[in-house]
C-alpha atoms as a PDB file:
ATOM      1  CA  UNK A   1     144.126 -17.259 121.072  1.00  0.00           C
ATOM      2  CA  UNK A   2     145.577 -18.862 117.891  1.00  0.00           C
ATOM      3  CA  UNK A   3     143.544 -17.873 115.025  1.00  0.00           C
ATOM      4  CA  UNK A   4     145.488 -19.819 112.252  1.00  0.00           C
ATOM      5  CA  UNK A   5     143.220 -21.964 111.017  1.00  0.00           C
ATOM      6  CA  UNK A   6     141.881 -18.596 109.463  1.00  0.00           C
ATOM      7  CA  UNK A   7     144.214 -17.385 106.658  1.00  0.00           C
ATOM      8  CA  UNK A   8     145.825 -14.177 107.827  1.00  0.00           C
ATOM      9  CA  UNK A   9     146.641 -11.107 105.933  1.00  0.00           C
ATOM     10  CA  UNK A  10     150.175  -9.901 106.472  1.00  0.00           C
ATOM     11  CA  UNK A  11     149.928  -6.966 104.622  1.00  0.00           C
ATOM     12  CA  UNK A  12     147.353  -4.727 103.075  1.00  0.00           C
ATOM     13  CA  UNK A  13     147.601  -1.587 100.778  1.00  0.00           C
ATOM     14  CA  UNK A  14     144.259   0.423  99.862  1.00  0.00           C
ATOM     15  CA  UNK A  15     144.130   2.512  97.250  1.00  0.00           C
ATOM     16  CA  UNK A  16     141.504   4.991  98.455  1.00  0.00           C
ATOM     17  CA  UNK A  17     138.813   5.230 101.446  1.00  0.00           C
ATOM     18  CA  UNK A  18     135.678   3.834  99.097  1.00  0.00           C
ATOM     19  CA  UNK A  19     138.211   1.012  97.583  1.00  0.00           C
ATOM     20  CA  UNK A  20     138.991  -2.147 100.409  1.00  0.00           C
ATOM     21  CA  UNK A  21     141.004  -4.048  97.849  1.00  0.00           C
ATOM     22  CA  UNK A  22     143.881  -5.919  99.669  1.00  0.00           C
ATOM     23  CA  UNK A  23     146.658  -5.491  97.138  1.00  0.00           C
ATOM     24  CA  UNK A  24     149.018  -7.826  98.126  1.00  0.00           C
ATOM     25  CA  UNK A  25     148.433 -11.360 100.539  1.00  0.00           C
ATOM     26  CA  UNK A  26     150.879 -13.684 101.921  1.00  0.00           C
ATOM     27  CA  UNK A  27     149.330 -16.605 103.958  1.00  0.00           C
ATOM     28  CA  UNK A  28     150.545 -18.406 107.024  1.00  0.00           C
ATOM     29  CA  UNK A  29     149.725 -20.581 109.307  1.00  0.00           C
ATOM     30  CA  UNK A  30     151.285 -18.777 112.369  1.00  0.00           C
ATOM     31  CA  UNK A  31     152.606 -22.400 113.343  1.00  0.00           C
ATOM     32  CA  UNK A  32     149.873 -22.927 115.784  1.00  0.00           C
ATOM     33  CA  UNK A  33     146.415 -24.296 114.361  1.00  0.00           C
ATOM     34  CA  UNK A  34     143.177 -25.822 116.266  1.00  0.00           C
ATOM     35  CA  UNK A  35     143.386 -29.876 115.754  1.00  0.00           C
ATOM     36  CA  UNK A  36     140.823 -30.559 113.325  1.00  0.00           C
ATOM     37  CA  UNK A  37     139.293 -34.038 111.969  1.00  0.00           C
ATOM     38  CA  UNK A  38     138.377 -33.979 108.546  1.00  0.00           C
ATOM     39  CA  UNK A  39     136.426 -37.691 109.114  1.00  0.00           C
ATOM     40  CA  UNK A  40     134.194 -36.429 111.837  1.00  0.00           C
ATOM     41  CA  UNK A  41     134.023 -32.733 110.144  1.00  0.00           C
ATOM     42  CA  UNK A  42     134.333 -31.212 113.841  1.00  0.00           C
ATOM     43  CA  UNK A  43     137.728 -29.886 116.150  1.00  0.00           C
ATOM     44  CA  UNK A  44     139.195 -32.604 118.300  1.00  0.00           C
ATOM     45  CA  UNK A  45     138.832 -31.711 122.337  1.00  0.00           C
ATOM     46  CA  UNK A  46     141.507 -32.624 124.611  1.00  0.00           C
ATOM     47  CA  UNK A  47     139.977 -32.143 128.388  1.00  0.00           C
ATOM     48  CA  UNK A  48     137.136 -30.117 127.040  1.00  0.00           C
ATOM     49  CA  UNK A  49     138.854 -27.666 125.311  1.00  0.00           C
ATOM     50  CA  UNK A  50     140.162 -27.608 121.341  1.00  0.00           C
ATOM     51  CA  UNK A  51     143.795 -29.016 120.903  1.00  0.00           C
ATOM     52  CA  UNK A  52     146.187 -26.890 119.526  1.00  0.00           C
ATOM     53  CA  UNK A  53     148.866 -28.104 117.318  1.00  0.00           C
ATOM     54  CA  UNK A  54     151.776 -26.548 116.516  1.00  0.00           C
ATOM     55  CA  UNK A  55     155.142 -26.926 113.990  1.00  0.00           C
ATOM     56  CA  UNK A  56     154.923 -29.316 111.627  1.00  0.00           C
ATOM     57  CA  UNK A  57     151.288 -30.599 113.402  1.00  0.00           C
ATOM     58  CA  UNK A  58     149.651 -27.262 112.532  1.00  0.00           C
ATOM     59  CA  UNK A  59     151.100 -26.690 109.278  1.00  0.00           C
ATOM     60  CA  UNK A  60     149.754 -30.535 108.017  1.00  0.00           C
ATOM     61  CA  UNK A  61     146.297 -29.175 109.372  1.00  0.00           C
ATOM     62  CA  UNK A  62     146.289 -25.664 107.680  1.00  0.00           C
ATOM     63  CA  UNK A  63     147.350 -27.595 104.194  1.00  0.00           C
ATOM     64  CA  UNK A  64     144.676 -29.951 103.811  1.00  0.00           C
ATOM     65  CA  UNK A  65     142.278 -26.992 105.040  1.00  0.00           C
ATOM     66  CA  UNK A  66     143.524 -25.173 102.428  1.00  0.00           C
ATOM     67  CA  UNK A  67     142.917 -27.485  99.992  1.00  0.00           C
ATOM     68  CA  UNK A  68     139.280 -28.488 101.142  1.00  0.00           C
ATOM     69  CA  UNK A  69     138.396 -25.468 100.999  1.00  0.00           C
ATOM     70  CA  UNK A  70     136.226 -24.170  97.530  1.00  0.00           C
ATOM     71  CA  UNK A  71     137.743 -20.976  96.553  1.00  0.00           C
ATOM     72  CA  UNK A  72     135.014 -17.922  96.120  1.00  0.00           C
ATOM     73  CA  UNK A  73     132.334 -20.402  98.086  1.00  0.00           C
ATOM     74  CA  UNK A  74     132.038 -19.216 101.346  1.00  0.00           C
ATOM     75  CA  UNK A  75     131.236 -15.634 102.785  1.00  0.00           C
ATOM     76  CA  UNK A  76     133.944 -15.440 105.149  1.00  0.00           C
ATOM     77  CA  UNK A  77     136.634 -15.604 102.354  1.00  0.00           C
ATOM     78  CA  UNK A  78     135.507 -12.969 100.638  1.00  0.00           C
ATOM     79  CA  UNK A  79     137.912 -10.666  98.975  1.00  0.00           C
ATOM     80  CA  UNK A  80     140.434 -12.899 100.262  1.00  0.00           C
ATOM     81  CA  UNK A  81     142.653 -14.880  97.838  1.00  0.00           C
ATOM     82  CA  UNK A  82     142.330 -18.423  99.847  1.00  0.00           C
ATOM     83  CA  UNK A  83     141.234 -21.850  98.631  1.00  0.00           C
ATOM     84  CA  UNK A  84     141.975 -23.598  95.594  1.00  0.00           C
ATOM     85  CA  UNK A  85     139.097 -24.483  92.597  1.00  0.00           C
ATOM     86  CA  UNK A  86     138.850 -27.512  91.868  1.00  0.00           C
ATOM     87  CA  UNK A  87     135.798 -29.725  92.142  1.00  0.00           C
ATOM     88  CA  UNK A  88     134.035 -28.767  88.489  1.00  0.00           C
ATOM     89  CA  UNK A  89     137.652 -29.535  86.986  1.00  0.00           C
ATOM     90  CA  UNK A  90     137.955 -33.080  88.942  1.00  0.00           C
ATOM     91  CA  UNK A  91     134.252 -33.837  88.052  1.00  0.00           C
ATOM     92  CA  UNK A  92     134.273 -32.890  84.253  1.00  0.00           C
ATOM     93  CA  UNK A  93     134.953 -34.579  81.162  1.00  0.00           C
ATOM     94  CA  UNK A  94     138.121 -32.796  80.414  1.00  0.00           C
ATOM     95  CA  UNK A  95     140.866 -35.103  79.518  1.00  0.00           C
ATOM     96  CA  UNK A  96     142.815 -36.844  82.208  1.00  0.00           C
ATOM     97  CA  UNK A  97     146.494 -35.270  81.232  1.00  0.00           C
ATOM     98  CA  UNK A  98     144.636 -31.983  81.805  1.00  0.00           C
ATOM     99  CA  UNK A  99     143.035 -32.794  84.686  1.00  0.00           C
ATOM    100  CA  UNK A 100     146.656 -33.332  86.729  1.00  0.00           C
ATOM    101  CA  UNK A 101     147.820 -30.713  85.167  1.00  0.00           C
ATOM    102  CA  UNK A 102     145.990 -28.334  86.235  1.00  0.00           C
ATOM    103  CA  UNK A 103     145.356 -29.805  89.923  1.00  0.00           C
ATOM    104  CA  UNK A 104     148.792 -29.795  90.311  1.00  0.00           C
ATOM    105  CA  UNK A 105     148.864 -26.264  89.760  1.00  0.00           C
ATOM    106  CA  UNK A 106     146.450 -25.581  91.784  1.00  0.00           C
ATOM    107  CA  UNK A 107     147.503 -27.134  94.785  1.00  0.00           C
ATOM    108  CA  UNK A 108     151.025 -25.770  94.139  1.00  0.00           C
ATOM    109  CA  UNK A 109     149.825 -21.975  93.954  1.00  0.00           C
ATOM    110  CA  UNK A 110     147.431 -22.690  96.874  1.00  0.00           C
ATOM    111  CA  UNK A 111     150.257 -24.046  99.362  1.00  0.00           C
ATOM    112  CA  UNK A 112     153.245 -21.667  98.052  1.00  0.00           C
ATOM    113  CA  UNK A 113     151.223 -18.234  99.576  1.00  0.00           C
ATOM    114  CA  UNK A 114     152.144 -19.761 103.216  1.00  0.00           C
ATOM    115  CA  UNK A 115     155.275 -18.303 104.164  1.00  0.00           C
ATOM    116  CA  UNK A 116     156.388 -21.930 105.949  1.00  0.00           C
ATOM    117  CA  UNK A 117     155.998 -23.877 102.362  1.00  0.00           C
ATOM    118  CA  UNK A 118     159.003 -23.576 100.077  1.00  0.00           C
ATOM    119  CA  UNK A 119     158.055 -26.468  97.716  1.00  0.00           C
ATOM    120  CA  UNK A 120     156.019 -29.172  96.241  1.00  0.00           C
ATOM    121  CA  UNK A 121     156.735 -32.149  94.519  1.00  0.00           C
ATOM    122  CA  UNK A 122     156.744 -35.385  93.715  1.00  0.00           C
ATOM    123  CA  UNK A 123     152.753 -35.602  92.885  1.00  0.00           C
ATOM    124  CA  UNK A 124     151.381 -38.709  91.830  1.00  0.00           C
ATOM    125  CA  UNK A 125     147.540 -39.269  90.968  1.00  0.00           C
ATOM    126  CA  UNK A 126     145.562 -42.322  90.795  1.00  0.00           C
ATOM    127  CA  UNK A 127     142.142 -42.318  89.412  1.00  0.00           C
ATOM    128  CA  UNK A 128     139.482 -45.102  90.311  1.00  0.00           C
ATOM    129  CA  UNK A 129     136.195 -44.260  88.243  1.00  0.00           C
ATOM    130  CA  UNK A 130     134.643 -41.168  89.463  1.00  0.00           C
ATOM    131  CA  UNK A 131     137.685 -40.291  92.451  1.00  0.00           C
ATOM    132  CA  UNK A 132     141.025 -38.822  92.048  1.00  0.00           C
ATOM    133  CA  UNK A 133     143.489 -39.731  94.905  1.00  0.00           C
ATOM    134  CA  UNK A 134     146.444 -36.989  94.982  1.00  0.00           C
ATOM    135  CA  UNK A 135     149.701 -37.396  96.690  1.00  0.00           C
ATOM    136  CA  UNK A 136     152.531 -35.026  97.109  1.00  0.00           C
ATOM    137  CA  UNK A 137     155.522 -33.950  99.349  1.00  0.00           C
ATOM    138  CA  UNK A 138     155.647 -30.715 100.625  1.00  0.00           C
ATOM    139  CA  UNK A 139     158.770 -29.044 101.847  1.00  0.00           C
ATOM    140  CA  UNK A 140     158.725 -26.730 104.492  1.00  0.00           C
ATOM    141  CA  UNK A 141     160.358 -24.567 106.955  1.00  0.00           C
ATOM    142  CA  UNK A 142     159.386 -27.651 109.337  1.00  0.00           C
ATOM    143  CA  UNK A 143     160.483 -30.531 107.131  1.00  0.00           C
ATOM    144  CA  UNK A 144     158.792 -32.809 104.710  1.00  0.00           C
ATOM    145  CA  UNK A 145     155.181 -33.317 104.423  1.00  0.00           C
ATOM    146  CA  UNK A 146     153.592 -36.519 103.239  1.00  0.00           C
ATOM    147  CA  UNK A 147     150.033 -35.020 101.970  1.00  0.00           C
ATOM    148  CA  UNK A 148     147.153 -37.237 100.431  1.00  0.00           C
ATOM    149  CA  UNK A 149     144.274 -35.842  99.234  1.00  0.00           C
ATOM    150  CA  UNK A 150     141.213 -37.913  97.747  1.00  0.00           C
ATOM    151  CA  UNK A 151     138.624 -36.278  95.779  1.00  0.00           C
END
């Protein structure tokens, strides 16, 4: 059973037997994800069962996951380095300039821990009163990705 939509740990050290510290994470999507609508919140069924995507198809699914996903807010990423933080920063009263700046890193050092992403670029942002819309390529062992994300 693919279990990519999970992040996965490829490699954990542990200093002692009291200490469960993962010391070093790299992130991938395995190339096989469950199909998931972000409209409808809920997986998308295919004769009853969860489609599976895979390639390019999976890896589109895993990055806007990624990015949905509020790091340090749920239980079941705990002492796991996944997520990106982001919604206080989008919804504050810093200045714009800063605002891009530092989604754009964010997104970048989110994405670049999967082993399948070897870039991003090309972001542009567009801001319409209270939402920021956030577009970017990613490159990847795949291909391009066209990513949008609106906030």
């Amino acid at each position: 059973m693919a279990d990519s939509i999970m992040p996965t740990i490829e490699e954990e050290i542990f200093t002692s037997y009291d200490e469960v510290t993962p010391v070093t994470t790299v992130t991938t999507s395995n190339g096989t994800s469950f199909n998931f609508d972000f409209t409808t919140g809920d997986f998308v069924l295919e004769d009853g069962k969860v489609e599976e995507l895979t390639g390019i198809e999976a890896l589109k699914v895993w990055i806007l996951k990624l990015i949905k996903t509020e790091k340090d807010k749920f239980k079941i990423y705990e002492n796991i380095d996944y997520g990106i933080t982001l919604m206080d920063l989008i919804h504050s009263d810093y200045p714009y300039f800063f605002i891009k700046s530092e989604v754009q890193r964010e997104i970048t050092e989110g994405l670049l821990k999967n082993t399948e992403i070897t870039s991003i670029e090309n972001f542009v942002f567009t801001r319409e009163k209270r939402t920021l819309t956030v577009a970017f390529t990613v490159t990847s062992i795949y291909g391009p990705v066209e990513s949008e994300v609106i906030f």
